[in-house]
PDB file of N, CA and C in Angstrom:
ATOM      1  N   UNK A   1     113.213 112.429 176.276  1.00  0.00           N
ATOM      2  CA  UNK A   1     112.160 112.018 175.353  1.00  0.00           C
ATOM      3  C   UNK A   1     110.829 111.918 176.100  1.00  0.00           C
ATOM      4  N   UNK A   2     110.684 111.173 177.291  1.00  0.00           N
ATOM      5  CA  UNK A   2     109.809 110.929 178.037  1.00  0.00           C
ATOM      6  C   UNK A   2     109.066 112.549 178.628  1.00  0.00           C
ATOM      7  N   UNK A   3     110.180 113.547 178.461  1.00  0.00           N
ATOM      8  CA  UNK A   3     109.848 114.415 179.247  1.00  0.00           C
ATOM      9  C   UNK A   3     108.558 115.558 178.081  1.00  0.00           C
ATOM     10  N   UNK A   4     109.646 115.425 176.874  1.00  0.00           N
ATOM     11  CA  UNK A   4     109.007 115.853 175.303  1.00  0.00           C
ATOM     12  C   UNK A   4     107.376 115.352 175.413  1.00  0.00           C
ATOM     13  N   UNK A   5     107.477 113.757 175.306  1.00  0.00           N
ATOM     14  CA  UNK A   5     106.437 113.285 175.165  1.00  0.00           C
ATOM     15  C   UNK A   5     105.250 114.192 176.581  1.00  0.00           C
ATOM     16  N   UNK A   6     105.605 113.976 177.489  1.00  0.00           N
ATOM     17  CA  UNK A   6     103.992 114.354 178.782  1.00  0.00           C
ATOM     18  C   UNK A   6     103.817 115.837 178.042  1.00  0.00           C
ATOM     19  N   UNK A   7     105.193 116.956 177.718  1.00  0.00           N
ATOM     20  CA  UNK A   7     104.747 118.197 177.664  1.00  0.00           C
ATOM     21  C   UNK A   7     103.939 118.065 176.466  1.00  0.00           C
ATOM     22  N   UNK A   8     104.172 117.358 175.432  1.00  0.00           N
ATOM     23  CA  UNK A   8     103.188 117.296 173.928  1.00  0.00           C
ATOM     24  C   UNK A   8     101.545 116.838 174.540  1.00  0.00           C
ATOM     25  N   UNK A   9     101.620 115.830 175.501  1.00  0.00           N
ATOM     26  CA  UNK A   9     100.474 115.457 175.797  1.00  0.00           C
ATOM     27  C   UNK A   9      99.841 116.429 176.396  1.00  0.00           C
ATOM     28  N   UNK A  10     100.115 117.203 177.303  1.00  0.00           N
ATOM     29  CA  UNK A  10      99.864 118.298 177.760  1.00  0.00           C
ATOM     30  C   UNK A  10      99.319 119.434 177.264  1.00  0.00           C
ATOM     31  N   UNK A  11     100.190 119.503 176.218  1.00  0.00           N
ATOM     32  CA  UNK A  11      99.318 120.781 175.174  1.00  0.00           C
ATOM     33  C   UNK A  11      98.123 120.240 174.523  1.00  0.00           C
ATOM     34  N   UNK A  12      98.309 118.696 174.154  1.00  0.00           N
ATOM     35  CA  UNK A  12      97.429 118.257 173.152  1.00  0.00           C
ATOM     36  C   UNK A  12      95.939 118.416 174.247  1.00  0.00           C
ATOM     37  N   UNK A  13      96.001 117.709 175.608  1.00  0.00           N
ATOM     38  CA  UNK A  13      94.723 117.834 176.276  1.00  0.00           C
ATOM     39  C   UNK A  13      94.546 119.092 176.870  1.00  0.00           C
ATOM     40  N   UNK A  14      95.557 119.947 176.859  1.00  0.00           N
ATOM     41  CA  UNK A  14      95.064 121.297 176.991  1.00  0.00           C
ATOM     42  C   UNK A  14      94.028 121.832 175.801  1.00  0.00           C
ATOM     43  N   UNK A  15      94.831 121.727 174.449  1.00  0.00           N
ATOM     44  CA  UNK A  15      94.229 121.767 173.105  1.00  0.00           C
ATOM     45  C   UNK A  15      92.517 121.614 172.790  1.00  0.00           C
ATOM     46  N   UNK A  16      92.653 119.654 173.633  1.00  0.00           N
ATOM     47  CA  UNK A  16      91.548 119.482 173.463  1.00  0.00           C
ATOM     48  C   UNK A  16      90.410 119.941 174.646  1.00  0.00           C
ATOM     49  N   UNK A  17      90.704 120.063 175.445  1.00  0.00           N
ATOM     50  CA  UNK A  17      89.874 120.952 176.145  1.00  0.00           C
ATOM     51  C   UNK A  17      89.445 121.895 176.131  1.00  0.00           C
ATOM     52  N   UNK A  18      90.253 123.097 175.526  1.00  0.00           N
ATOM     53  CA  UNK A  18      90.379 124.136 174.574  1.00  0.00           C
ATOM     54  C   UNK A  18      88.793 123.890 173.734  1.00  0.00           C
ATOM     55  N   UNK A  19      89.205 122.720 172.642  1.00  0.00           N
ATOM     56  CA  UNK A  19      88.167 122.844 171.560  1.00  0.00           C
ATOM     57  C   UNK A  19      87.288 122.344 172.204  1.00  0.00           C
ATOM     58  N   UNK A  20      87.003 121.356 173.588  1.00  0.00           N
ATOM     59  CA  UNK A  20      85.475 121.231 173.807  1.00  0.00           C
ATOM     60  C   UNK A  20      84.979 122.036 174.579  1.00  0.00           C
ATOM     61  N   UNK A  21      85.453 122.735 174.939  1.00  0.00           N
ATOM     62  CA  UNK A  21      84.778 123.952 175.448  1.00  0.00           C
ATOM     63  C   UNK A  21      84.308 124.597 174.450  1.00  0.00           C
ATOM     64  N   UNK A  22      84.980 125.354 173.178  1.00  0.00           N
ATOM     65  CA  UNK A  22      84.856 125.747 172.223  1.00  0.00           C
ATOM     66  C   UNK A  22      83.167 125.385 171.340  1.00  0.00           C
ATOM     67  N   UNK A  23      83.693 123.819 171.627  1.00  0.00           N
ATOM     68  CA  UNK A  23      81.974 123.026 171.001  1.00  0.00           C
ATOM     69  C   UNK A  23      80.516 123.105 171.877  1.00  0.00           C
ATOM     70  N   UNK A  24      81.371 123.069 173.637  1.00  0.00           N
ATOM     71  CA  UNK A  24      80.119 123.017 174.317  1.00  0.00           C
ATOM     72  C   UNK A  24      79.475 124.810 174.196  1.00  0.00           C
ATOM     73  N   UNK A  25      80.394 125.860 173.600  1.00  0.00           N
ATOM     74  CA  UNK A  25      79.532 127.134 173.875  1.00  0.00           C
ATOM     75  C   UNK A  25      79.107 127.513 172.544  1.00  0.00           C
ATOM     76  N   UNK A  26      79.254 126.705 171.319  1.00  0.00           N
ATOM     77  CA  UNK A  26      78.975 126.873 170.253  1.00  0.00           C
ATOM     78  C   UNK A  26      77.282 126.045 170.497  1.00  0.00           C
ATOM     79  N   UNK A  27      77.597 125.216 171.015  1.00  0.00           N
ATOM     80  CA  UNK A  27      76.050 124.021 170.987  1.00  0.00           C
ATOM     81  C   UNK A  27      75.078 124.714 172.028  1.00  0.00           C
ATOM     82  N   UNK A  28      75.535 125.373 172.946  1.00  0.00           N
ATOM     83  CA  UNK A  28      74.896 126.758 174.124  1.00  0.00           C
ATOM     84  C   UNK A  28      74.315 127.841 173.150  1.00  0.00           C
ATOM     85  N   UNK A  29      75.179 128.109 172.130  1.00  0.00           N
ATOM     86  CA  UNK A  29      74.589 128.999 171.278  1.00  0.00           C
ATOM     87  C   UNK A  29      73.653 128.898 170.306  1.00  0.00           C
ATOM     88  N   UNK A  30      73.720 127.437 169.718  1.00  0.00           N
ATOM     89  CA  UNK A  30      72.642 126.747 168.602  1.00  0.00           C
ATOM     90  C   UNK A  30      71.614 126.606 169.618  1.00  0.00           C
ATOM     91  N   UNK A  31      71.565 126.243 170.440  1.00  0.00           N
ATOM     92  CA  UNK A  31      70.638 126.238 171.691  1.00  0.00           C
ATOM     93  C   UNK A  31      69.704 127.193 171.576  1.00  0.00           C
ATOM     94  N   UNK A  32      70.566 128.354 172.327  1.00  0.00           N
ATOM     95  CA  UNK A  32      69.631 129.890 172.304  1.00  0.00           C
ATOM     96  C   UNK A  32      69.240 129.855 171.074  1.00  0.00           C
ATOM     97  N   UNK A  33      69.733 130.012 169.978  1.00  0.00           N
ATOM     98  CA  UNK A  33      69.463 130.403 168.899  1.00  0.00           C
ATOM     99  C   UNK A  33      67.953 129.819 168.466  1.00  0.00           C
ATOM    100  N   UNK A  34      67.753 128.324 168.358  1.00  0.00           N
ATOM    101  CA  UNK A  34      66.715 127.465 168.094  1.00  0.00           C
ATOM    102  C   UNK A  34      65.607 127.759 168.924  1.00  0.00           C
ATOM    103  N   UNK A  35      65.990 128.079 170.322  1.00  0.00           N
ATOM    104  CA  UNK A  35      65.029 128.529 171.175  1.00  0.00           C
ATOM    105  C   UNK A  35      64.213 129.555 170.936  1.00  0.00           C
ATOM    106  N   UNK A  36      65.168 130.807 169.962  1.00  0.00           N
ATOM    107  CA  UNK A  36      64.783 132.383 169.923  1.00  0.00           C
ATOM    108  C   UNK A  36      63.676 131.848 168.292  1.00  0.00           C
ATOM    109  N   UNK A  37      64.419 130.934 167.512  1.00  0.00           N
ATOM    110  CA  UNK A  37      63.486 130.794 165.836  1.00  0.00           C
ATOM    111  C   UNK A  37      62.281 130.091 166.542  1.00  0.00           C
ATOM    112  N   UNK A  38      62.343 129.038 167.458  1.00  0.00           N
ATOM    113  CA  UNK A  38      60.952 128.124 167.891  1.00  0.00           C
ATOM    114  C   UNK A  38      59.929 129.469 168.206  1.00  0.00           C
ATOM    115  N   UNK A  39      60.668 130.699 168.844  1.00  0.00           N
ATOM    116  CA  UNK A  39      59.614 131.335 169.838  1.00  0.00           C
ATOM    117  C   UNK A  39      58.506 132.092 169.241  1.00  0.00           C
ATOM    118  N   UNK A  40      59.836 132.788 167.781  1.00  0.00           N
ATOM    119  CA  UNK A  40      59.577 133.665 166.685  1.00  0.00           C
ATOM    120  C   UNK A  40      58.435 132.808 165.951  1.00  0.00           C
ATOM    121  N   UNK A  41      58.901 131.666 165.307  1.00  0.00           N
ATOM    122  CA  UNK A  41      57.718 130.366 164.922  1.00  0.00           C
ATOM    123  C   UNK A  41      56.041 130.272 165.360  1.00  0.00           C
ATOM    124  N   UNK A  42      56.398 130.172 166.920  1.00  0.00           N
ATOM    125  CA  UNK A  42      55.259 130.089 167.289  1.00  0.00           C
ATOM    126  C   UNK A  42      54.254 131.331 167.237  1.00  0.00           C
ATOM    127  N   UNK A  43      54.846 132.528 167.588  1.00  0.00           N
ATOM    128  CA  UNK A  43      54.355 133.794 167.478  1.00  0.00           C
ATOM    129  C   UNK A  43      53.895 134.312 166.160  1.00  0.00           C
ATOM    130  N   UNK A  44      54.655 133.812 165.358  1.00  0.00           N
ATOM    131  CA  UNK A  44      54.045 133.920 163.719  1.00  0.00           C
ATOM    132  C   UNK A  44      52.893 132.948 163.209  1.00  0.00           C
ATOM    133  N   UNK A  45      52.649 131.945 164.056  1.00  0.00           N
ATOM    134  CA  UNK A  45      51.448 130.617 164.352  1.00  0.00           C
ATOM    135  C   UNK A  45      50.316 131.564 164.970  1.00  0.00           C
ATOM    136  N   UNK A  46      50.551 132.075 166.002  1.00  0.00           N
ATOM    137  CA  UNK A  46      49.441 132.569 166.726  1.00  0.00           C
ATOM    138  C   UNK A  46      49.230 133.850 166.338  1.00  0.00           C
ATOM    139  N   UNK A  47      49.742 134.618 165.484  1.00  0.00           N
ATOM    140  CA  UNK A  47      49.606 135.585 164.642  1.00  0.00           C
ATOM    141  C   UNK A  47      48.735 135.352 163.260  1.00  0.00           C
ATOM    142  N   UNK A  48      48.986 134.714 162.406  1.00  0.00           N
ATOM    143  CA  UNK A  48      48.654 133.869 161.771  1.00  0.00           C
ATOM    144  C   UNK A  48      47.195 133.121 162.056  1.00  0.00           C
ATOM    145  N   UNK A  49      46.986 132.080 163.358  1.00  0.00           N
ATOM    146  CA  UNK A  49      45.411 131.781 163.582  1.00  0.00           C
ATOM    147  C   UNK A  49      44.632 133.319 164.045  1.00  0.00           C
ATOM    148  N   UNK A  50      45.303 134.025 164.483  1.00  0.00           N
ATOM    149  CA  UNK A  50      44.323 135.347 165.148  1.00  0.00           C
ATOM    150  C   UNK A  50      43.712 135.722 163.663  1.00  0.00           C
ATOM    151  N   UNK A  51      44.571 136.038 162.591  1.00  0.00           N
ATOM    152  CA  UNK A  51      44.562 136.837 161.891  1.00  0.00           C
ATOM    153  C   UNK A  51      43.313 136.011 160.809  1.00  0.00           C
ATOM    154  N   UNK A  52      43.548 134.620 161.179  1.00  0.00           N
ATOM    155  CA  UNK A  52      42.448 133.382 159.996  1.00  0.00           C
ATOM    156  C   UNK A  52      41.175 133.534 160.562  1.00  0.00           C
ATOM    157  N   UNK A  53      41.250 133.878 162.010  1.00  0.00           N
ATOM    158  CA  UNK A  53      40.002 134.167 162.922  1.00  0.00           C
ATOM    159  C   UNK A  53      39.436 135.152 162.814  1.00  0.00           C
ATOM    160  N   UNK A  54      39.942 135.967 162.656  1.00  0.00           N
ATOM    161  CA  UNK A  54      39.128 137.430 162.350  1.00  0.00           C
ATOM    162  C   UNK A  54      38.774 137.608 160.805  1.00  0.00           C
ATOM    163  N   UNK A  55      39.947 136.740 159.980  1.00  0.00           N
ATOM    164  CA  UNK A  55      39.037 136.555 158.169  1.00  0.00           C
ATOM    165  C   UNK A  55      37.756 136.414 158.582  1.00  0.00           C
ATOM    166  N   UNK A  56      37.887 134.476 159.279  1.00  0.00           N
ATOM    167  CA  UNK A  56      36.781 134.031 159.150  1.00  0.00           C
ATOM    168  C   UNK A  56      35.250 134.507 159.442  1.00  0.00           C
ATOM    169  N   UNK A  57      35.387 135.389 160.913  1.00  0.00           N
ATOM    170  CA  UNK A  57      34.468 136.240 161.595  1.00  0.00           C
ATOM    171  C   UNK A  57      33.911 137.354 161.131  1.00  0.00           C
ATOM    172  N   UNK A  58      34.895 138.304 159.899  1.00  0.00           N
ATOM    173  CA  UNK A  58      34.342 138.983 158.743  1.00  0.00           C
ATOM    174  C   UNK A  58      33.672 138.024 157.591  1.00  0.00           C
ATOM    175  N   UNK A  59      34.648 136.617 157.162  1.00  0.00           N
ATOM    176  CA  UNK A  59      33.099 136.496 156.110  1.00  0.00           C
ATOM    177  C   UNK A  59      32.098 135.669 156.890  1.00  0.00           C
ATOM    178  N   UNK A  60      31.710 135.426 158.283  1.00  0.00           N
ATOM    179  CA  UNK A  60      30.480 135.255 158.737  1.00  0.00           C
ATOM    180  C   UNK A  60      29.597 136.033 158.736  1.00  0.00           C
ATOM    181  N   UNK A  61      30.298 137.204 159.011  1.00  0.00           N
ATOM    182  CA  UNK A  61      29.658 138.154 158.752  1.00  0.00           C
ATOM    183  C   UNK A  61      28.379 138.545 157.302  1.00  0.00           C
ATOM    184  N   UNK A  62      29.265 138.704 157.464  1.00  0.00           N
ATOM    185  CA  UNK A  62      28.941 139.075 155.215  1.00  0.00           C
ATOM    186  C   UNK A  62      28.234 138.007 154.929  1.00  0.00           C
ATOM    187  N   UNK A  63      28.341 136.408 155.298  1.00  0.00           N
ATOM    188  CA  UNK A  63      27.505 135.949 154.627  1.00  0.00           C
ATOM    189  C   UNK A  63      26.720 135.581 155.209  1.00  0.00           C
ATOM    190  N   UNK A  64      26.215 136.153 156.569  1.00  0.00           N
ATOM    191  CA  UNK A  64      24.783 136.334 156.840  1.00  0.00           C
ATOM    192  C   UNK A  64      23.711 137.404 156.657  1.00  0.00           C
ATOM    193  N   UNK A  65      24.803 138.787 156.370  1.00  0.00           N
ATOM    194  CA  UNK A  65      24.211 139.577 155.776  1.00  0.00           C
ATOM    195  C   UNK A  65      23.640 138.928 154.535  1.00  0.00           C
ATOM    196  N   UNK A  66      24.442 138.314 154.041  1.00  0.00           N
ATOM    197  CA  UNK A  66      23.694 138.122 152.482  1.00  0.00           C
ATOM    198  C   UNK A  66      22.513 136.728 152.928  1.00  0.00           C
ATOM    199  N   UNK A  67      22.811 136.002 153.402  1.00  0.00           N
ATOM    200  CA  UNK A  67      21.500 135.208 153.164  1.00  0.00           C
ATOM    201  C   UNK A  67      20.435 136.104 154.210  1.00  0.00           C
ATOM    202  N   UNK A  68      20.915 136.839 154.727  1.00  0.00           N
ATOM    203  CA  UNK A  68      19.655 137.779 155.217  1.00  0.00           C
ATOM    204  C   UNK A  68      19.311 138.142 154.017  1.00  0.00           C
ATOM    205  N   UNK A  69      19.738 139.768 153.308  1.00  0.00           N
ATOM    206  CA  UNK A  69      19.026 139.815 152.061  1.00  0.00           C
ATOM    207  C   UNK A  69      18.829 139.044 150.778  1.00  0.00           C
ATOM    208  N   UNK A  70      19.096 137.903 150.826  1.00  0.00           N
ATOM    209  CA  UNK A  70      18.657 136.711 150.425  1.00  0.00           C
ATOM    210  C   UNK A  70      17.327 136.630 150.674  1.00  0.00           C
ATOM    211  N   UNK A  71      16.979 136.212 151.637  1.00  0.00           N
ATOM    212  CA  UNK A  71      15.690 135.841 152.455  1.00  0.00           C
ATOM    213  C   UNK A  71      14.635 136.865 152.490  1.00  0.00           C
ATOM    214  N   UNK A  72      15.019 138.665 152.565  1.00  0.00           N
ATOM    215  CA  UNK A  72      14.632 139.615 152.364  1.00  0.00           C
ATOM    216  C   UNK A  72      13.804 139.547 150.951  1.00  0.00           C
ATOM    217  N   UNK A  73      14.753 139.174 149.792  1.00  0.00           N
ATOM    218  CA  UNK A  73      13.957 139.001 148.605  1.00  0.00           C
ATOM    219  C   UNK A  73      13.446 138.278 147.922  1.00  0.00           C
ATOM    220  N   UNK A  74      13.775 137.003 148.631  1.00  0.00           N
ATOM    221  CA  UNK A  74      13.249 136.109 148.513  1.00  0.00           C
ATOM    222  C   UNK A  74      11.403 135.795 149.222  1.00  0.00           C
ATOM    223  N   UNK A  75      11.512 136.968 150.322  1.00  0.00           N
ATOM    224  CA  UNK A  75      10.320 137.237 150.611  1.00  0.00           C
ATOM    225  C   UNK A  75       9.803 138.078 149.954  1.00  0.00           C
ATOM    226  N   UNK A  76      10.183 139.596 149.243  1.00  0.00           N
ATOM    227  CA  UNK A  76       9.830 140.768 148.610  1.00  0.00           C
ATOM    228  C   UNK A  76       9.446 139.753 147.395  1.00  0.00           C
ATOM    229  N   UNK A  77       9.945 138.670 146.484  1.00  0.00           N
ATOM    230  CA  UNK A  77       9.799 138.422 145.541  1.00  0.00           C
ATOM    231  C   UNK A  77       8.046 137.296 145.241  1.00  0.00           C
ATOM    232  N   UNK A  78       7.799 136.618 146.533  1.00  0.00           N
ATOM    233  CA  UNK A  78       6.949 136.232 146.631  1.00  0.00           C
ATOM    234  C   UNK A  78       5.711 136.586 147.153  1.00  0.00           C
ATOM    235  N   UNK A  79       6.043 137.619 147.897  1.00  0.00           N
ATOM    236  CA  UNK A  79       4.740 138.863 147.966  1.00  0.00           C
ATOM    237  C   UNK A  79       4.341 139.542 146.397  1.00  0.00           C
ATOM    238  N   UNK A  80       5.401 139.873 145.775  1.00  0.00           N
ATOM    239  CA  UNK A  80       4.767 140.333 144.377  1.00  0.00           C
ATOM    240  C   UNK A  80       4.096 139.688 143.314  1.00  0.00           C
ATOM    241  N   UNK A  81       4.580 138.405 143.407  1.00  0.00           N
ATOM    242  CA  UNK A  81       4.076 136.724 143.262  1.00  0.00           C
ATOM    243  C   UNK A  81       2.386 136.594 143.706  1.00  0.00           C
ATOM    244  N   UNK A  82       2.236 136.791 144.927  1.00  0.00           N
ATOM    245  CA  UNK A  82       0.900 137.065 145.149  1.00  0.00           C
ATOM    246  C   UNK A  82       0.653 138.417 144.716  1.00  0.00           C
ATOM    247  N   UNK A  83       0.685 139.609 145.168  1.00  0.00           N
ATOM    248  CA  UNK A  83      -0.113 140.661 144.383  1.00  0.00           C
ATOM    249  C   UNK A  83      -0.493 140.323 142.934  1.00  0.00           C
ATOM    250  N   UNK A  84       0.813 140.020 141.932  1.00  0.00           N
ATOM    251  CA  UNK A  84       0.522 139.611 140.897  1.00  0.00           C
ATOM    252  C   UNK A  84      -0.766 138.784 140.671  1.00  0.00           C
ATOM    253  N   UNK A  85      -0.724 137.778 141.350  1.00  0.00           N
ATOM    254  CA  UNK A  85      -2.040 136.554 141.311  1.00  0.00           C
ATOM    255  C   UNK A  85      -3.193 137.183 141.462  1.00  0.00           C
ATOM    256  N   UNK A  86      -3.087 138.376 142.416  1.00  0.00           N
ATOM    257  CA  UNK A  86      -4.608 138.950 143.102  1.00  0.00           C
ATOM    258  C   UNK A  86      -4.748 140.066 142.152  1.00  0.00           C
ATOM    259  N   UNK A  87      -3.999 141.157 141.142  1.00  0.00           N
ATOM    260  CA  UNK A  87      -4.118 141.634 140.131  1.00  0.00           C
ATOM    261  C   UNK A  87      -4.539 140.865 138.622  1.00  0.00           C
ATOM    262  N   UNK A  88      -4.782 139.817 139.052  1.00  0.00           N
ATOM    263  CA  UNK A  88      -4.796 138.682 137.751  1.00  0.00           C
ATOM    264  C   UNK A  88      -6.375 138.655 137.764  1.00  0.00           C
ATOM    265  N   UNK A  89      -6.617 138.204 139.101  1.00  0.00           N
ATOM    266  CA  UNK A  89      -7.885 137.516 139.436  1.00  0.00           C
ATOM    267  C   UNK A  89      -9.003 138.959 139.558  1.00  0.00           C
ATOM    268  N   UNK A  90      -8.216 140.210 140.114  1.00  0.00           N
ATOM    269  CA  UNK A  90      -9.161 141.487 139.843  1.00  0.00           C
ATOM    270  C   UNK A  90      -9.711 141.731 138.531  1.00  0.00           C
ATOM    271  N   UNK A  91      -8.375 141.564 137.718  1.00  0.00           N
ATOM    272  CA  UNK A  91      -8.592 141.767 136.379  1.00  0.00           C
ATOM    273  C   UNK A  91      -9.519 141.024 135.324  1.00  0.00           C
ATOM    274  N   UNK A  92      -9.560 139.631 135.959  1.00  0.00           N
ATOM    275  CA  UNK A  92     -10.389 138.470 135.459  1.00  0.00           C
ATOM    276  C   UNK A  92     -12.049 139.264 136.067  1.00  0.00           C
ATOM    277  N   UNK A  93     -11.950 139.572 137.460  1.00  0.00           N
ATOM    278  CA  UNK A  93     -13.229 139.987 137.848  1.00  0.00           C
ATOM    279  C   UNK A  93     -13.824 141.394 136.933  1.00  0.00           C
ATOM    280  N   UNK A  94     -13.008 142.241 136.905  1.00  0.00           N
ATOM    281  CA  UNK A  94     -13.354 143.300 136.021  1.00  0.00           C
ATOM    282  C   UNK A  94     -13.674 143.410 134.687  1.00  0.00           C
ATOM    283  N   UNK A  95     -13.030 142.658 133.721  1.00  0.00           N
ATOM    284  CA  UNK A  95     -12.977 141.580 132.751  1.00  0.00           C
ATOM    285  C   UNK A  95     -14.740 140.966 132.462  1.00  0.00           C
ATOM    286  N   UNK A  96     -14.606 140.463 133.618  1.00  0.00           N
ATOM    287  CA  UNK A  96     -16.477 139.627 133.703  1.00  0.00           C
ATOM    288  C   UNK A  96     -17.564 140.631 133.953  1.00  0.00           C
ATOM    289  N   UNK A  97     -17.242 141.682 134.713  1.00  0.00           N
ATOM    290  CA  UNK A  97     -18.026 142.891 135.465  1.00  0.00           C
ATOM    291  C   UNK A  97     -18.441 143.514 133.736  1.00  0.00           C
ATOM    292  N   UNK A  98     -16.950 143.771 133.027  1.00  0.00           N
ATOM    293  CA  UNK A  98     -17.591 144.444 132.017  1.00  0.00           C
ATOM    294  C   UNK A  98     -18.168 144.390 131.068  1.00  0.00           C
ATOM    295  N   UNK A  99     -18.106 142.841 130.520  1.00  0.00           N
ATOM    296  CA  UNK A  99     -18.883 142.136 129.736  1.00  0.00           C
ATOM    297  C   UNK A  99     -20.091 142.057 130.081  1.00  0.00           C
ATOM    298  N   UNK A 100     -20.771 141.870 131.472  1.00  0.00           N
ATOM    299  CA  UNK A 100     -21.938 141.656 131.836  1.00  0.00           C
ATOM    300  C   UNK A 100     -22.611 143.188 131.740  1.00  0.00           C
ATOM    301  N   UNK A 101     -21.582 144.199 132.213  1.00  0.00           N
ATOM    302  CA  UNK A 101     -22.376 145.621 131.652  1.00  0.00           C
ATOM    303  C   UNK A 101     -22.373 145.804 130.321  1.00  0.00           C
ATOM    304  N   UNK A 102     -21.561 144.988 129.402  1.00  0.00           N
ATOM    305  CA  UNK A 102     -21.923 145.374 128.159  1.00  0.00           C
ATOM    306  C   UNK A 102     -23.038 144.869 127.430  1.00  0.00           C
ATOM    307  N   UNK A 103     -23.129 143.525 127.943  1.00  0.00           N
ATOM    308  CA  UNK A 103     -24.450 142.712 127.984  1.00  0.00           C
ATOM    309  C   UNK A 103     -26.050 143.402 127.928  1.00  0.00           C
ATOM    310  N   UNK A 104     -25.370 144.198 129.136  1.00  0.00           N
ATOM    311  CA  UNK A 104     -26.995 144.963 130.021  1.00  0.00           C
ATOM    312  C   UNK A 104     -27.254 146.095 129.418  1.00  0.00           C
ATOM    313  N   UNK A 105     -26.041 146.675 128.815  1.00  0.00           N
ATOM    314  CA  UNK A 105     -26.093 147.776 128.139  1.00  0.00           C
ATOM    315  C   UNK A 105     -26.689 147.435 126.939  1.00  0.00           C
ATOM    316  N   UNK A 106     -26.304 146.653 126.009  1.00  0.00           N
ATOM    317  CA  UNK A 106     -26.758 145.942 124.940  1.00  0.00           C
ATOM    318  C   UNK A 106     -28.246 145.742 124.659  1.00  0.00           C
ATOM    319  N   UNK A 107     -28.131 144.895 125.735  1.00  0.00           N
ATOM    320  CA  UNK A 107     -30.127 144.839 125.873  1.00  0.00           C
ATOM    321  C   UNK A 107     -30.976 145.899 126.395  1.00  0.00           C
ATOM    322  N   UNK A 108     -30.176 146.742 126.847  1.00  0.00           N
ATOM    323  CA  UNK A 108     -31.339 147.802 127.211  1.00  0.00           C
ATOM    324  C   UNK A 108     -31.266 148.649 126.028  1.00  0.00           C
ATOM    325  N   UNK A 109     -30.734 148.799 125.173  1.00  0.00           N
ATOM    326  CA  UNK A 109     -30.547 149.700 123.871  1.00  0.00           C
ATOM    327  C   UNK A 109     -31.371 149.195 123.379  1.00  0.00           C
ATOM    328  N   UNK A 110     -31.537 147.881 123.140  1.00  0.00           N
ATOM    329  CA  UNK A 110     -32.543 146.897 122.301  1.00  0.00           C
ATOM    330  C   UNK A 110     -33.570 147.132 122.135  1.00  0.00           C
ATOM    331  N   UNK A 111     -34.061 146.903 123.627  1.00  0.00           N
ATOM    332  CA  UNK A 111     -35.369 147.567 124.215  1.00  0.00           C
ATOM    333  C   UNK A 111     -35.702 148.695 124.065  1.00  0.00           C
ATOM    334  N   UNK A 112     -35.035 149.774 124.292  1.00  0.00           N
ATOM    335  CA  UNK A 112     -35.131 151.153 123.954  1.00  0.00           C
ATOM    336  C   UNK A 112     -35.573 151.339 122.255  1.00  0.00           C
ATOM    337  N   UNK A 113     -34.849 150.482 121.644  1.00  0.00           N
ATOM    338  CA  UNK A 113     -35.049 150.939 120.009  1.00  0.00           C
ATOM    339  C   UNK A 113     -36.547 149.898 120.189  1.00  0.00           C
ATOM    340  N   UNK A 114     -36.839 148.826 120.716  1.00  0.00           N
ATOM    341  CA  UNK A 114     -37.936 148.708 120.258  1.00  0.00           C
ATOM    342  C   UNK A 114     -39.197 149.753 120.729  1.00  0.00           C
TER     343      UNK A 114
END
């Protein structure tokens, strides 16, 4: 009986040695494994900021182009702003120029008929 019993024990801590080995190369393998998704992870991170960095650096782009031509017409628009004003004020002068020749014209006809 005694002899039954060590050989049962025997297999059993063979057994279990068996399965922790079994566990320690399974947990070796979740190991690698977690190691290989962290690496993949991170590489899809720094893929990912490169890729937000170069968005961002195209619409800096673009939107300095635009408040450049922003500013472009915003200047074109206030130059015409003045011409306008100085076509106003010609027109006011020409306006007065011709009334006063019509004036002169007027009275010299006057004179003439008298």
């Amino acid at each position: 009986q005694l002899h039954l019993t060590i050989s049962e024990k025997n297999e059993l801590s063979n057994s279990l040695e068996m399965v922790q080995k079994e566990l320690q190369e399974k947990e070796r393998e979740m190991i690698r494994e977690i190691s290989e998704y962290q690496d993949k992870l991170h590489k899809a991170e720094q893929d990912h900021q490169a890729a937000l960095a170069e968005v961002n650096q195209k619409n800096e782009v673009e939107i300095q182009a635009c408040q450049d031509k922003m500013n472009s017409l915003e200047h074109f628009i206030n130059s015409q702003k003045m011409e306008i004003e100085h076509l106003k004020s010609n027109k006011e002068e020409l306006n007065n120029f011709l009334k006063e020749a019509n004036q002169t014209l007027e009275e010299l006809q006057k004179n003439k008929v008298r």
